[in-house]
Protein backbone atom coordinates (compact mmCIF):
# COMPACT_ATOMS: atom_id res chain seq x y z
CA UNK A 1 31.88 -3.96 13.48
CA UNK A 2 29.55 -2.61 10.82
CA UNK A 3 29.25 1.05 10.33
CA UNK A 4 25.33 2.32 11.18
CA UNK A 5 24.22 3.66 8.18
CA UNK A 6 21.76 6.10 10.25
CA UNK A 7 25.04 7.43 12.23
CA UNK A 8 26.61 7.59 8.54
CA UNK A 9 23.87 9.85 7.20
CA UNK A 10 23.18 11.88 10.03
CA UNK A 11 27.44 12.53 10.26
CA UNK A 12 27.33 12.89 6.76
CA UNK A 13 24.33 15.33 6.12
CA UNK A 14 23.89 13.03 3.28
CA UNK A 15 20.13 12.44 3.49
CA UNK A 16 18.47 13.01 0.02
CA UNK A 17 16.98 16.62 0.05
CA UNK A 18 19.08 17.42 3.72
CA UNK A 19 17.97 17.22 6.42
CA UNK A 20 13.69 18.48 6.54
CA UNK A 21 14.09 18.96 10.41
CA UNK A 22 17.00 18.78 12.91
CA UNK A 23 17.02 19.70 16.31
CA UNK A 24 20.18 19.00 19.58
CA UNK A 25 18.21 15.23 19.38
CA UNK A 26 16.78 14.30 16.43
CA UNK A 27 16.59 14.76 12.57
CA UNK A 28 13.56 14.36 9.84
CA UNK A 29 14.71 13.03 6.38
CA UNK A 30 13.42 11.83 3.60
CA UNK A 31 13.42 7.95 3.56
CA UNK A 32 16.08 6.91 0.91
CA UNK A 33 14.68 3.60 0.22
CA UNK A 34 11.01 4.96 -0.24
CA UNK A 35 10.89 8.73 -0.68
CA UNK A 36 7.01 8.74 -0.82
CA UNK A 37 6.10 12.78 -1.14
CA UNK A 38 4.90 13.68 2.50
CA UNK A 39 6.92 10.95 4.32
CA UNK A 40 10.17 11.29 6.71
CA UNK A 41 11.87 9.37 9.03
CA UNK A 42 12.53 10.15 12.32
CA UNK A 43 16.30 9.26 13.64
CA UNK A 44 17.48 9.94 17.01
CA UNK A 45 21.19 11.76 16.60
CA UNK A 46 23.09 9.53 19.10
CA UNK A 47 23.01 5.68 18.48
CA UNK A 48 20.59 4.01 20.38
CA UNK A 49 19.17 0.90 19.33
CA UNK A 50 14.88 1.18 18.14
CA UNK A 51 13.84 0.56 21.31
CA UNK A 52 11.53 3.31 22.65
CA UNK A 53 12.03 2.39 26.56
CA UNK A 54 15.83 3.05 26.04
CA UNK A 55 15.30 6.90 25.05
CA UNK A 56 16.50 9.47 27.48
CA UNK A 57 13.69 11.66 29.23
CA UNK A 58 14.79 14.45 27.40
CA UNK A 59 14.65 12.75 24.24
CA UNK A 60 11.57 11.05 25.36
CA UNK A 61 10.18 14.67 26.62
CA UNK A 62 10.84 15.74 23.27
CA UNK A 63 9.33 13.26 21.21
CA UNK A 64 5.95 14.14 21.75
CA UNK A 65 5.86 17.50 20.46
CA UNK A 66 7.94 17.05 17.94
CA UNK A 67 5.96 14.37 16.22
CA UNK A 68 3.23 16.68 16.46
CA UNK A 69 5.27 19.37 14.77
CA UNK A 70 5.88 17.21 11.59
CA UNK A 71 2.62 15.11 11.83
CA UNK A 72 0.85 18.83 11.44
CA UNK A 73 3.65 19.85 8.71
CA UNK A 74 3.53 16.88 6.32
CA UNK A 75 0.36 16.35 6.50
CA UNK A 76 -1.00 20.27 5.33
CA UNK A 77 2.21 19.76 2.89
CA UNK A 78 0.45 17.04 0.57
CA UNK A 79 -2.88 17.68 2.30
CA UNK A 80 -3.11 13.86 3.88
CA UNK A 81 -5.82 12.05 5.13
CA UNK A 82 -4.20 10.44 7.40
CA UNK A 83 -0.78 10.04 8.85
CA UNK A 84 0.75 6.89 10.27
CA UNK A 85 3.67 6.48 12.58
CA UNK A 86 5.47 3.55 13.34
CA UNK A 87 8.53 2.40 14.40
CA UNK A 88 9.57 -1.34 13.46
CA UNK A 89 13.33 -1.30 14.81
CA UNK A 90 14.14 -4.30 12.14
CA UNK A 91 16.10 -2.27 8.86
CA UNK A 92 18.79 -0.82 10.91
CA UNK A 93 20.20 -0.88 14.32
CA UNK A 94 19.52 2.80 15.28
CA UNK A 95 16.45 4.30 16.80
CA UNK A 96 14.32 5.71 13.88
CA UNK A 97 10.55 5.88 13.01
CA UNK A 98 8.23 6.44 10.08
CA UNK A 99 6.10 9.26 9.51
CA UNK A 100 3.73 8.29 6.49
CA UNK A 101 1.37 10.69 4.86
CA UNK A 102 -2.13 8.63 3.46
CA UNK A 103 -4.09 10.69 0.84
CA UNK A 104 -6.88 10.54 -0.78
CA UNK A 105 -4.93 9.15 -4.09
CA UNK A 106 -4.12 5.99 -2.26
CA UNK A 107 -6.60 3.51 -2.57
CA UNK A 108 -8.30 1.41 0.23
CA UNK A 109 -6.70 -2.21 -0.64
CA UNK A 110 -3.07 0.34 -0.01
CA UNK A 111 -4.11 1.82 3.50
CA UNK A 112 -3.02 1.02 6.70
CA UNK A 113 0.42 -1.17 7.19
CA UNK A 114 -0.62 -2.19 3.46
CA UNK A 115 1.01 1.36 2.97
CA UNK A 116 4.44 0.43 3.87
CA UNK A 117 4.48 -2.87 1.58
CA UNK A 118 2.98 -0.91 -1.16
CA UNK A 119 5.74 2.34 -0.81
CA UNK A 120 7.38 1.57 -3.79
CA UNK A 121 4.53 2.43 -5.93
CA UNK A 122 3.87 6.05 -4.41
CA UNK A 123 7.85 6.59 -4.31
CA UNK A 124 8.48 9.67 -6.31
CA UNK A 125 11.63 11.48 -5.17
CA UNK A 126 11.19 14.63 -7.51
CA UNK A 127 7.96 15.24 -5.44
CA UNK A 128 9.31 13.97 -2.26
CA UNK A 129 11.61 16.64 -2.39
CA UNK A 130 9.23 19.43 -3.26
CA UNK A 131 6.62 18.04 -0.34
CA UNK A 132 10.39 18.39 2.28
CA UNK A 133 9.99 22.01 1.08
CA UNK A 134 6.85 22.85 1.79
CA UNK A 135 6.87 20.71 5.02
CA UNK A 136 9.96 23.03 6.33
CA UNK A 137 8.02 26.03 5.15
CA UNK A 138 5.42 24.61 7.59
CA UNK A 139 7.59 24.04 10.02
CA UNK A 140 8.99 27.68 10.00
CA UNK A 141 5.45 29.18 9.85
CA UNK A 142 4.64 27.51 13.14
CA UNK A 143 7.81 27.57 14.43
């Protein structure tokens, strides 16, 4: 059986920049693949697979405020436009979602789920990790 790579980092602590936000169910990291300043990713702590219907109710209780949490925190951190969430369940076996800042700098023909195909170009993990700083300073402010 393959190792999760989610379980891996979250066992690990290896996320790049630690983790932004961890709680008893979930963690906020930067995304590896894309570290786009502003965005995190999501990760339930136990292994589920990405399906939302298979969250517990506490998990599923907690959800909700905590996206709103780090919705409100990354987006004053790189003062967004917009933020998107998703959650595709395809790159890896473990429930996870994306939270993904929009500003201003990114231009119409990149907005919406043209975002996510056109990550690579806004990935800047110097400034990823100073936007994770300023989103936990959020975080703590409104604790």
């Amino acid at each position: 059986m393959t190792a999760c790579s989610i379980c891996s980092m979250i066992a690990e602590r290896s996320a790049p920049g630690g983790f932004v936000y961890e709680d008893d169910l979930f963690v906020a990291t930067i995304p590896d693949k894309t570290p786009v300043p502003g965005w995190l990713i999501v990760s339930l702590k136990r292994h589920e697979l990405p399906l939302t219907s298979r969250l517990s109710d506490a998990e599923a209780a907690a959800l909700g405020p905590l996206l709103r949490r780090l919705v409100a925190a990354a987006a004053t951190a790189v003062n967004a436009e917009r933020v998107y969430n998703t959650l595709f369940g395809e790159g890896a076996a473990h429930w996870h979602m994306l939270v993904a800042t929009r500003t201003s700098e990114i231009p119409p023909q990149d907005r919406q789920v043209d975002l996510i195909r056109s990550a690579a170009r806004y990935s800047d993990l110097d400034r990823a990790l100073r936007a994770a700083d300023a989103i936990r300073a959020e975080l703590a402010d409104h604790a």
